[in-house]
N, C-alpha and C. Protein backbone atom coordinates (compact mmCIF):
# COMPACT_ATOMS: atom_id res chain seq x y z
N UNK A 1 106.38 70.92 102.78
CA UNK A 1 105.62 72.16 102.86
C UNK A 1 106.09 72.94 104.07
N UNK A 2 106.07 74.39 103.77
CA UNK A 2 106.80 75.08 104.88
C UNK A 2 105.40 75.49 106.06
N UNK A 3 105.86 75.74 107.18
CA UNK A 3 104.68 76.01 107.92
C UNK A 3 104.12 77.13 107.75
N UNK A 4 104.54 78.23 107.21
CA UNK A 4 103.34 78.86 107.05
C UNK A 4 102.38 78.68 105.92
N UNK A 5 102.86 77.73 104.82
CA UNK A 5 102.10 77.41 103.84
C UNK A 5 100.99 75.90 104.21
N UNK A 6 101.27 75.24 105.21
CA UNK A 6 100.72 74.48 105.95
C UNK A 6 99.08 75.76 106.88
N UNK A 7 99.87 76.55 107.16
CA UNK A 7 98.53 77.41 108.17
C UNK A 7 97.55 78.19 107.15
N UNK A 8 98.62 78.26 106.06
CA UNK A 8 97.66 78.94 104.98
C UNK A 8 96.65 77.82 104.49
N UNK A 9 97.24 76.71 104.08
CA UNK A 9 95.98 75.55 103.60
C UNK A 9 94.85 75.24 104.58
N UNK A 10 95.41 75.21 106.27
CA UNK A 10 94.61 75.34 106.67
C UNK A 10 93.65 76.17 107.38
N UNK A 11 93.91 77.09 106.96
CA UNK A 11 92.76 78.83 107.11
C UNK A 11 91.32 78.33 107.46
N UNK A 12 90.84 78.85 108.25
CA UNK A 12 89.28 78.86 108.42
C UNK A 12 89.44 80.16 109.60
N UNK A 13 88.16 81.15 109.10
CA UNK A 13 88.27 82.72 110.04
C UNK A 13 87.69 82.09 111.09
N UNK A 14 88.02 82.54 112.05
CA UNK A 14 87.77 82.08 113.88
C UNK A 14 87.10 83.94 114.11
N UNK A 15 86.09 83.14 114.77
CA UNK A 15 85.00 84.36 114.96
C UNK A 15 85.08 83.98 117.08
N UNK A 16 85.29 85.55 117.39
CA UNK A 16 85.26 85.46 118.89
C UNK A 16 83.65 86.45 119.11
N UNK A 17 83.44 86.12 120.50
CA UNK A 17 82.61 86.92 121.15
C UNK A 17 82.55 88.31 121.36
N UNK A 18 81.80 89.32 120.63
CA UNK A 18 82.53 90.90 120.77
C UNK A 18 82.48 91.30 122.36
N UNK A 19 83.33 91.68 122.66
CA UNK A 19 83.71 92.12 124.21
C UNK A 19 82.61 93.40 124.53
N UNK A 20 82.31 93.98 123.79
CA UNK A 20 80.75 95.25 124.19
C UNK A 20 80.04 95.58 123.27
N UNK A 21 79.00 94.18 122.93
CA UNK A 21 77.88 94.42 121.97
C UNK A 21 76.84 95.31 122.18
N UNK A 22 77.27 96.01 123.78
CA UNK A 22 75.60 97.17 123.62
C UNK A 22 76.42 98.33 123.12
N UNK A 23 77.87 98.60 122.51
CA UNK A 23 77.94 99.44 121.76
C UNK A 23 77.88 99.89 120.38
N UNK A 24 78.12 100.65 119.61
CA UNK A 24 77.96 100.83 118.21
C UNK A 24 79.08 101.62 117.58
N UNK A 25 80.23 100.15 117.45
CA UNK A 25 81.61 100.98 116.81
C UNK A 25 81.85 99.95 115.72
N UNK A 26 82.81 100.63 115.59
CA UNK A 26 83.07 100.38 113.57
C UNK A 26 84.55 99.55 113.67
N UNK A 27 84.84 98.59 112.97
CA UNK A 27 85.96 97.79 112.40
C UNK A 27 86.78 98.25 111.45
N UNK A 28 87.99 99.43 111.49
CA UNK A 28 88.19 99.01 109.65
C UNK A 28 90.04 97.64 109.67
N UNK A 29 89.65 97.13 108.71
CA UNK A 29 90.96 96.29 108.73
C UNK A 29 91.39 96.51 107.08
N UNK A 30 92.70 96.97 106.96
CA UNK A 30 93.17 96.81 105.95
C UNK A 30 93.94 95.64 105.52
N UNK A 31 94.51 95.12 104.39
CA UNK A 31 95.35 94.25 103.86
C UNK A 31 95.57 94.57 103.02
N UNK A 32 96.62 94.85 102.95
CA UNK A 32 97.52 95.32 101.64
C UNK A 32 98.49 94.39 101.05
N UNK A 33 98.72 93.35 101.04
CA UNK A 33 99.17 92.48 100.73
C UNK A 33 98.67 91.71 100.15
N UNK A 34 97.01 91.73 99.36
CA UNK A 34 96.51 90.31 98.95
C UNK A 34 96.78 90.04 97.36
N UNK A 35 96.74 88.79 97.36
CA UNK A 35 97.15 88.33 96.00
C UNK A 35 95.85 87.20 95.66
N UNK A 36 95.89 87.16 94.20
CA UNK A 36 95.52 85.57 93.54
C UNK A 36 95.72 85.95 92.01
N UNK A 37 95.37 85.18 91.85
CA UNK A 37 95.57 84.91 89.86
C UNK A 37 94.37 84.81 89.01
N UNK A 38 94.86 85.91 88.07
CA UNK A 38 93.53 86.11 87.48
C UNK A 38 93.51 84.78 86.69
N UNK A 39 92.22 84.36 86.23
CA UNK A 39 91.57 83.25 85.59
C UNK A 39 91.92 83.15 84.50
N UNK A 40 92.25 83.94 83.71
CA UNK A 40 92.74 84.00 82.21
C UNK A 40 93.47 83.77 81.66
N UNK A 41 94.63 84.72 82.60
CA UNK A 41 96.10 84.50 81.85
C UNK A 41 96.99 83.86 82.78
N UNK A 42 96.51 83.58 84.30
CA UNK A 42 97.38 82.90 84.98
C UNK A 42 98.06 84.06 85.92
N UNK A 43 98.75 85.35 85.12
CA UNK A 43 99.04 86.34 86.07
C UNK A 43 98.92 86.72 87.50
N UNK A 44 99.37 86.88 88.31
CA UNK A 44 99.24 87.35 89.63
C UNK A 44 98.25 88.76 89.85
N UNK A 45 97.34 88.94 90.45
CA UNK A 45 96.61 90.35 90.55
C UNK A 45 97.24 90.16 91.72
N UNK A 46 97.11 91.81 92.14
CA UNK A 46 97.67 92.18 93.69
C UNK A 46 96.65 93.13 94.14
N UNK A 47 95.70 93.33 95.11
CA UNK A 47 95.26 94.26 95.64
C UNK A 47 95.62 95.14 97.34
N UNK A 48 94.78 95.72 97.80
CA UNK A 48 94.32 96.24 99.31
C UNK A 48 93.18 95.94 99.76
N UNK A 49 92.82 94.54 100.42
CA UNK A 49 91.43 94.39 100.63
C UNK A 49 91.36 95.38 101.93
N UNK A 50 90.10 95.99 102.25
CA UNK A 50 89.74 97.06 103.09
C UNK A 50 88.32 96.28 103.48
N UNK A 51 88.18 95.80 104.82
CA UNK A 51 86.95 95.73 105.55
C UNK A 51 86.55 96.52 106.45
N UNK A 52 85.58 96.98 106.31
CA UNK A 52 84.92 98.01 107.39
C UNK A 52 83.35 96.94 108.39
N UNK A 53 83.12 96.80 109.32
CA UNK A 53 82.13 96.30 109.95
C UNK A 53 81.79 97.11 110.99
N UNK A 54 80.60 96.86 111.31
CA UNK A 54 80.04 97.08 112.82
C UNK A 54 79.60 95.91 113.47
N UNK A 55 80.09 95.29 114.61
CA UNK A 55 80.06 94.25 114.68
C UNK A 55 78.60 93.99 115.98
N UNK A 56 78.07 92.83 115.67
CA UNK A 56 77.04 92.97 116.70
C UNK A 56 77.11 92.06 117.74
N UNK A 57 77.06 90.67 117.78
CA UNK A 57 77.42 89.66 119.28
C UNK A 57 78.78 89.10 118.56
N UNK A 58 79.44 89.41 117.48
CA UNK A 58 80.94 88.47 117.03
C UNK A 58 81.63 89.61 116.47
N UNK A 59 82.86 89.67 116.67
CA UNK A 59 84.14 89.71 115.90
C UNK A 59 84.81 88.81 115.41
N UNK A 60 85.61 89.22 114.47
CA UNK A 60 86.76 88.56 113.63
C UNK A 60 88.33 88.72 114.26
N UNK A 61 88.71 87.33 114.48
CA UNK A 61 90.27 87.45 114.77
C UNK A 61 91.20 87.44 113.89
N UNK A 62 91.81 88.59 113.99
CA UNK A 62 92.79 88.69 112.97
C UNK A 62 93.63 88.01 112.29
N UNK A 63 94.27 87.29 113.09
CA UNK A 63 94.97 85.83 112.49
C UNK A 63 94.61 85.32 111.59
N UNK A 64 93.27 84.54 112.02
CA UNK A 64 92.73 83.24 111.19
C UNK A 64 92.43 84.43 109.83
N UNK A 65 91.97 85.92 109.98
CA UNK A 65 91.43 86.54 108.65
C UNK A 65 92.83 86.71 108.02
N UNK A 66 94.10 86.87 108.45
CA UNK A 66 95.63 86.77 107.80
C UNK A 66 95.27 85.65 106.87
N UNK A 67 95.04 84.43 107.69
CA UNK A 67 95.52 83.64 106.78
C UNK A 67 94.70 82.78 105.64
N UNK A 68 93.15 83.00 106.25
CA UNK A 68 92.16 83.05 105.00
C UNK A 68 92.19 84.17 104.16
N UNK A 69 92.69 84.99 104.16
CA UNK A 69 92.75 86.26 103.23
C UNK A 69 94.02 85.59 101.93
N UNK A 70 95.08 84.99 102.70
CA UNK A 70 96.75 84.67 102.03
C UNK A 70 96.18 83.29 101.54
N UNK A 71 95.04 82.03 102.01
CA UNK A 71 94.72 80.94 101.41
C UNK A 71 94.15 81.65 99.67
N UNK A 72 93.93 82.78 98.95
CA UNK A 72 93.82 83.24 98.01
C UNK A 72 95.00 83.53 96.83
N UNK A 73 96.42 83.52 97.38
CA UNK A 73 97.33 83.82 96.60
C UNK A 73 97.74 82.75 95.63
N UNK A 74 96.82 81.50 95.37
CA UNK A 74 97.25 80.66 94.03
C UNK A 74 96.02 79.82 93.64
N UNK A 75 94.83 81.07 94.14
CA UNK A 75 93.76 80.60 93.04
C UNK A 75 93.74 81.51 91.94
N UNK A 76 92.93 80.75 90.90
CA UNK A 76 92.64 81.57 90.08
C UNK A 76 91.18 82.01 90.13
N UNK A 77 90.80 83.37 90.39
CA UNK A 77 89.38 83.52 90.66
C UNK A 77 89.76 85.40 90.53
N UNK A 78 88.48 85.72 89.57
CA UNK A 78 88.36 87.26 89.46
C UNK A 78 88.41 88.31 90.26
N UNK A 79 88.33 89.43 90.39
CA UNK A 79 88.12 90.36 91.11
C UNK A 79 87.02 90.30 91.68
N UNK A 80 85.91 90.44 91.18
CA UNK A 80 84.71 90.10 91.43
C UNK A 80 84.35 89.21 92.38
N UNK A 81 84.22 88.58 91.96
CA UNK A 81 84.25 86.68 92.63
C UNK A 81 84.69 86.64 93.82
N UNK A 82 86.21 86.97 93.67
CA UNK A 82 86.99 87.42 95.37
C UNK A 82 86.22 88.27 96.30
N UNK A 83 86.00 89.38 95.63
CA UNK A 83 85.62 90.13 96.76
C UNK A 83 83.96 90.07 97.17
N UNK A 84 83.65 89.15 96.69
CA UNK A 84 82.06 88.72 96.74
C UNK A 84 81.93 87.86 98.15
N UNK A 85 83.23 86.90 97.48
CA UNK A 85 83.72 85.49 98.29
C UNK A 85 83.57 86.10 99.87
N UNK A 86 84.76 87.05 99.91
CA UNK A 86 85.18 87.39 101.27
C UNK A 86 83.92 87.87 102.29
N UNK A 87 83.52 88.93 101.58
CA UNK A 87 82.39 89.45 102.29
C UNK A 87 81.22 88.35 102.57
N UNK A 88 81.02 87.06 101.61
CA UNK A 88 79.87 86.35 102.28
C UNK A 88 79.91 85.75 103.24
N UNK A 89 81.54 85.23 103.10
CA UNK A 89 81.95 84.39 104.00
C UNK A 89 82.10 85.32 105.60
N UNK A 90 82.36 86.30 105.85
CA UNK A 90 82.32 87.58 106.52
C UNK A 90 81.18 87.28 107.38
N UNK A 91 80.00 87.82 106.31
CA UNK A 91 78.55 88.11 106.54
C UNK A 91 78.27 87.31 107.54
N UNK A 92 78.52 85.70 107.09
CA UNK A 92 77.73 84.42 107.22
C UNK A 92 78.48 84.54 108.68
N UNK A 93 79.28 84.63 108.85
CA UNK A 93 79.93 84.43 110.21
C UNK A 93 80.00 85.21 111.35
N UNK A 94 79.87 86.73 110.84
CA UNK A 94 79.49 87.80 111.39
C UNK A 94 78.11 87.76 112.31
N UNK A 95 77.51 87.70 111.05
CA UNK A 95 76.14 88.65 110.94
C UNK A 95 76.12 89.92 111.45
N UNK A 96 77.04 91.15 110.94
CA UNK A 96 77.40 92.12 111.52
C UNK A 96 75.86 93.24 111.87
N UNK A 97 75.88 94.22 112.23
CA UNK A 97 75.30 95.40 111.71
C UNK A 97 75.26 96.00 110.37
N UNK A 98 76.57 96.05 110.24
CA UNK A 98 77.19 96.49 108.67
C UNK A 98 78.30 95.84 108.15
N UNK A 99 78.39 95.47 106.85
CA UNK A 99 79.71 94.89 106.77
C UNK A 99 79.61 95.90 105.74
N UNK A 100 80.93 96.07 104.56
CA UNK A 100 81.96 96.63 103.49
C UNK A 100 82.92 95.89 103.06
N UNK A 101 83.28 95.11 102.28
CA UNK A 101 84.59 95.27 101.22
C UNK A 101 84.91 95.31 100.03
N UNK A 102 85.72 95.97 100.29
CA UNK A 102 86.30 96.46 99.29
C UNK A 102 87.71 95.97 98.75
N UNK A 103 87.74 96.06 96.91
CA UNK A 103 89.08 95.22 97.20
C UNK A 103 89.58 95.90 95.81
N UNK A 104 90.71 96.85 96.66
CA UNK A 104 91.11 97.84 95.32
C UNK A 104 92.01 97.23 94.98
N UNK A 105 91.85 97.09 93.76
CA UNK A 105 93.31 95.87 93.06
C UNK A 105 94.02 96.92 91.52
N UNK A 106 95.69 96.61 92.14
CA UNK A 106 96.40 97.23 91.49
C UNK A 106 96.01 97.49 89.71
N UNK A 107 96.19 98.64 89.25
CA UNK A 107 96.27 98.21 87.76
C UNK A 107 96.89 97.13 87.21
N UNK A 108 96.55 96.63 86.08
CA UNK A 108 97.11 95.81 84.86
C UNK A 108 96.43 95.71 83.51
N UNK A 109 97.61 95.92 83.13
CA UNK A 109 96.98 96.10 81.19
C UNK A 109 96.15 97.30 81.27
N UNK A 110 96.58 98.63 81.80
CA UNK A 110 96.23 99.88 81.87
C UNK A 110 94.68 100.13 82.66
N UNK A 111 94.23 98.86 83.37
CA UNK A 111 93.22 99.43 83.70
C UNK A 111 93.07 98.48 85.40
N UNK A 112 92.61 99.41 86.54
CA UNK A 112 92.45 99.57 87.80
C UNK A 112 90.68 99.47 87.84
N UNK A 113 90.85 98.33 89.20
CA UNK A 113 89.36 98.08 89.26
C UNK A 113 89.17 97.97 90.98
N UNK A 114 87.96 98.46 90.95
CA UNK A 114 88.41 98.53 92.30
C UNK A 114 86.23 97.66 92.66
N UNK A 115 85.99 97.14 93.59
CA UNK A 115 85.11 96.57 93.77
C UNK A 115 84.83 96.95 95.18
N UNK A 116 83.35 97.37 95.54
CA UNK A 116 82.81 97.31 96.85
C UNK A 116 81.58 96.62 97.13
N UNK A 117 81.28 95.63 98.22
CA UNK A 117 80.06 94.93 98.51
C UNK A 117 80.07 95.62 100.11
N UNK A 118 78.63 95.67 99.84
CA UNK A 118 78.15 96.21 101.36
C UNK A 118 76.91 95.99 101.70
N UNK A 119 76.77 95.60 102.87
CA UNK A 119 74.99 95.23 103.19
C UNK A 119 74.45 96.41 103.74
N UNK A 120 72.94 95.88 103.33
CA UNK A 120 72.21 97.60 103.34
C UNK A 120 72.38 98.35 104.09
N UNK A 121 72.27 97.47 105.50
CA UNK A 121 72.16 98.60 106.37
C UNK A 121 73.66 99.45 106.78
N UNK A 122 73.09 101.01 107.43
CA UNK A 122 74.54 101.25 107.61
C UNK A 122 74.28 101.84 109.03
């Protein structure tokens, strides 16, 4: 196994201390690179996951979210499902102000789906 497929198996998001929780600013992180396989036919889906947060005593380090985002490229699990996944797992670790994602995934078989979860508050 090559090492980055070694860091990918072992993914878990590493949550740091936000450096100025008496403020009120916004996160956005894109990924444009994400992959997994749809459930059906086996196929590769490709999207842009897009997180937006406001973060309140934690942030997310980018790294560990690289490579829990890339531990997705050889499951098979829906659009749906995925972008449900991410954000709970998010939430749970967060507990932001606000979280968002979104996970616009390329067309296939003529049709583009694009999914957003967001907690109430904004």
């Amino acid at each position: 196994m090559k090492y980055g497929e070694e860091a990918i198996k072992k993914a878990e998001i590493e949550i740091w201390d936000n450096p100025n929780p008496e403020r009120q600013y916004e996160v956005n992180i894109t990924f444009p690179e994400f992959t997994c396989l749809c459930p059906r036919s086996g196929y590769p889906d490709f999207a842009t996951i897009i997180i937006n947060y406001k973060p309140d005593k934690k942030i997310v380090e980018l790294k560990s979210l690289k490579l829990y985002l890339n531990s997705f490229r050889q499951r098979y699990i829906s659009h749906e499902e995925v972008t449900n996944i991410i954000f709970s797992e998010l939430y749970s670790k967060l507990s932001p102000r606000y979280l968002e994602v979104i996970g616009d995934f390329n067309p296939r078989g003529n049709v583009k789906t694009i999914i957003k979860v967001t907690s109430q508050q904004s």
